[in-house]
N, C-alpha and C. Protein backbone atom coordinates (compact mmCIF):
# COMPACT_ATOMS: atom_id res chain seq x y z
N UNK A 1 56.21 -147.35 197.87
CA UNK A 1 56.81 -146.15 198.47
C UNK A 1 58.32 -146.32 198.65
N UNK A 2 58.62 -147.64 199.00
CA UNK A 2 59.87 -147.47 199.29
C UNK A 2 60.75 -147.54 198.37
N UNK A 3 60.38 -148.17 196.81
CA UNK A 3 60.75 -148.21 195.71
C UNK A 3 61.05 -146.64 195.02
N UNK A 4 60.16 -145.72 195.19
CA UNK A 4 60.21 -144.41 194.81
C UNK A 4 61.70 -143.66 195.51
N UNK A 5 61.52 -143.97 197.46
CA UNK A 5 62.65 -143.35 198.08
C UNK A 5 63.84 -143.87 197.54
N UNK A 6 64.04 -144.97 197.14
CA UNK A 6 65.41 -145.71 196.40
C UNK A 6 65.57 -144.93 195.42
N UNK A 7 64.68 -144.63 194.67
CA UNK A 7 64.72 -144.24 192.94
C UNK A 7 65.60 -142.25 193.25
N UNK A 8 64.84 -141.70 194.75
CA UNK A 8 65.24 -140.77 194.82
C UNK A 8 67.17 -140.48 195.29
N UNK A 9 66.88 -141.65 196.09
CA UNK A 9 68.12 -141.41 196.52
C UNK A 9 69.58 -141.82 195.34
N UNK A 10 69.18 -142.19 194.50
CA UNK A 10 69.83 -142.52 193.32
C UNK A 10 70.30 -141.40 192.39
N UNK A 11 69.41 -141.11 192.34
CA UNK A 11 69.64 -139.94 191.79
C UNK A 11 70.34 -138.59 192.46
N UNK A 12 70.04 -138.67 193.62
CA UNK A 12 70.71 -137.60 194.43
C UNK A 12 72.37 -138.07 194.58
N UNK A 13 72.67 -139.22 194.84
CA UNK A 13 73.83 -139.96 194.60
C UNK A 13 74.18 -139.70 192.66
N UNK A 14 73.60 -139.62 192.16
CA UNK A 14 73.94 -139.27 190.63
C UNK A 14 74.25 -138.29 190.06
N UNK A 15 73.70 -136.74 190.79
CA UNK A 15 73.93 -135.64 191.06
C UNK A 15 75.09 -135.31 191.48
N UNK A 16 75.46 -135.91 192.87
CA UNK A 16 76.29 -135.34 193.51
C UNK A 16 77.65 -136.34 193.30
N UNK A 17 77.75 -137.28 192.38
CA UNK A 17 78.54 -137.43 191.68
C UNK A 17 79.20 -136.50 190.31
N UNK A 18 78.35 -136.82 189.57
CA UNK A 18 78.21 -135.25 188.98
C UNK A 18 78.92 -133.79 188.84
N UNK A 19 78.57 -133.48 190.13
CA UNK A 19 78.91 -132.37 190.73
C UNK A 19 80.81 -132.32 191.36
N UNK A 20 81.00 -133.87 191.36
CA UNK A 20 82.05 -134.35 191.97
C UNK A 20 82.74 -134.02 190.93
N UNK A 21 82.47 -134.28 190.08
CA UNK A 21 83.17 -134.87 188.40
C UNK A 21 83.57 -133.12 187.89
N UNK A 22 82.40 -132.57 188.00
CA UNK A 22 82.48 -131.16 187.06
C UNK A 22 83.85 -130.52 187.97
N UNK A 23 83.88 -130.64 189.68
CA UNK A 23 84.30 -130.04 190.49
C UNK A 23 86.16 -130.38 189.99
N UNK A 24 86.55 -131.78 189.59
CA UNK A 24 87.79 -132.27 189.90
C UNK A 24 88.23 -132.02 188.40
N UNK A 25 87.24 -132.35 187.19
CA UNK A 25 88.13 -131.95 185.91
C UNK A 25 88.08 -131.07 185.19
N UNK A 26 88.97 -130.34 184.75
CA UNK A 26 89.59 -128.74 183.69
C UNK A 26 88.04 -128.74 182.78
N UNK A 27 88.70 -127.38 182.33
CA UNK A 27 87.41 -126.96 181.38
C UNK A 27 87.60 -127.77 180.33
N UNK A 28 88.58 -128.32 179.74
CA UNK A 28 89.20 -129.36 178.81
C UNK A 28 87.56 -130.60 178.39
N UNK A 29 87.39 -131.12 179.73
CA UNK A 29 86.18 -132.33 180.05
C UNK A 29 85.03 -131.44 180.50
N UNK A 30 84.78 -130.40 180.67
CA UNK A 30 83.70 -129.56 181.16
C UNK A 30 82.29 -130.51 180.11
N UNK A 31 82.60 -129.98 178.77
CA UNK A 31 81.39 -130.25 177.96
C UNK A 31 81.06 -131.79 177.55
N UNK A 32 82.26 -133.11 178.18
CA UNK A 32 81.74 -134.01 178.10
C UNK A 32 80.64 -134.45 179.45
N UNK A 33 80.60 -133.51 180.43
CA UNK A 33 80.10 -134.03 181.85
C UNK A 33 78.72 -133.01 181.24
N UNK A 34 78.81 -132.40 180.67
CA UNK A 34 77.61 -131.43 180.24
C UNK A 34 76.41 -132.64 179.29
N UNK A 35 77.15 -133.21 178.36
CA UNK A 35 76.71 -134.35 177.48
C UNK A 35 76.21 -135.20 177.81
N UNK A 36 76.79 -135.73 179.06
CA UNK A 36 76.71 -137.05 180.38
C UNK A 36 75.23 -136.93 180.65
N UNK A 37 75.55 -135.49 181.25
CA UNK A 37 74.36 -134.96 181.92
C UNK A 37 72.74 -134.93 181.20
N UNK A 38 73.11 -134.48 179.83
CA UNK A 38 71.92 -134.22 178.74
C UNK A 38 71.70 -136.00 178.71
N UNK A 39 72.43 -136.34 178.95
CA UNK A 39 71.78 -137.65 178.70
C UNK A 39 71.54 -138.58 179.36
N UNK A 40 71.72 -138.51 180.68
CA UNK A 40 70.90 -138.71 181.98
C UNK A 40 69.34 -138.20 182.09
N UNK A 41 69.39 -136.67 181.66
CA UNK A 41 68.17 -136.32 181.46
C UNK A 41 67.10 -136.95 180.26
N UNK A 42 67.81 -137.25 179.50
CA UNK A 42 66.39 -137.97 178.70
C UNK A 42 66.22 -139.50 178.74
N UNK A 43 66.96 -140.39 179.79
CA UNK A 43 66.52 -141.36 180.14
C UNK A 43 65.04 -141.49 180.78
């Protein structure tokens, strides 16, 4: 169980990094944080 809450909170920390990233750079880097992202998801 407590292995799972780690795994969650990681990700929520991964997110809201993320979110940090899209927030601070131009549309210029938009579609590399988009890419990032697609490929976070199929890990």
């Amino acid at each position: 169980k407590v292995l799972i809450e780690n795994n969650a909170a990681a990700a929520a920390e991964i997110s809201l990094h993320l979110a940090k990233l899209q927030n601070k750079n131009s549309e210029r880097h938009h579609n590399d944080i988009k890419s990032g992202g697609e490929n976070l998801g199929s890990l």
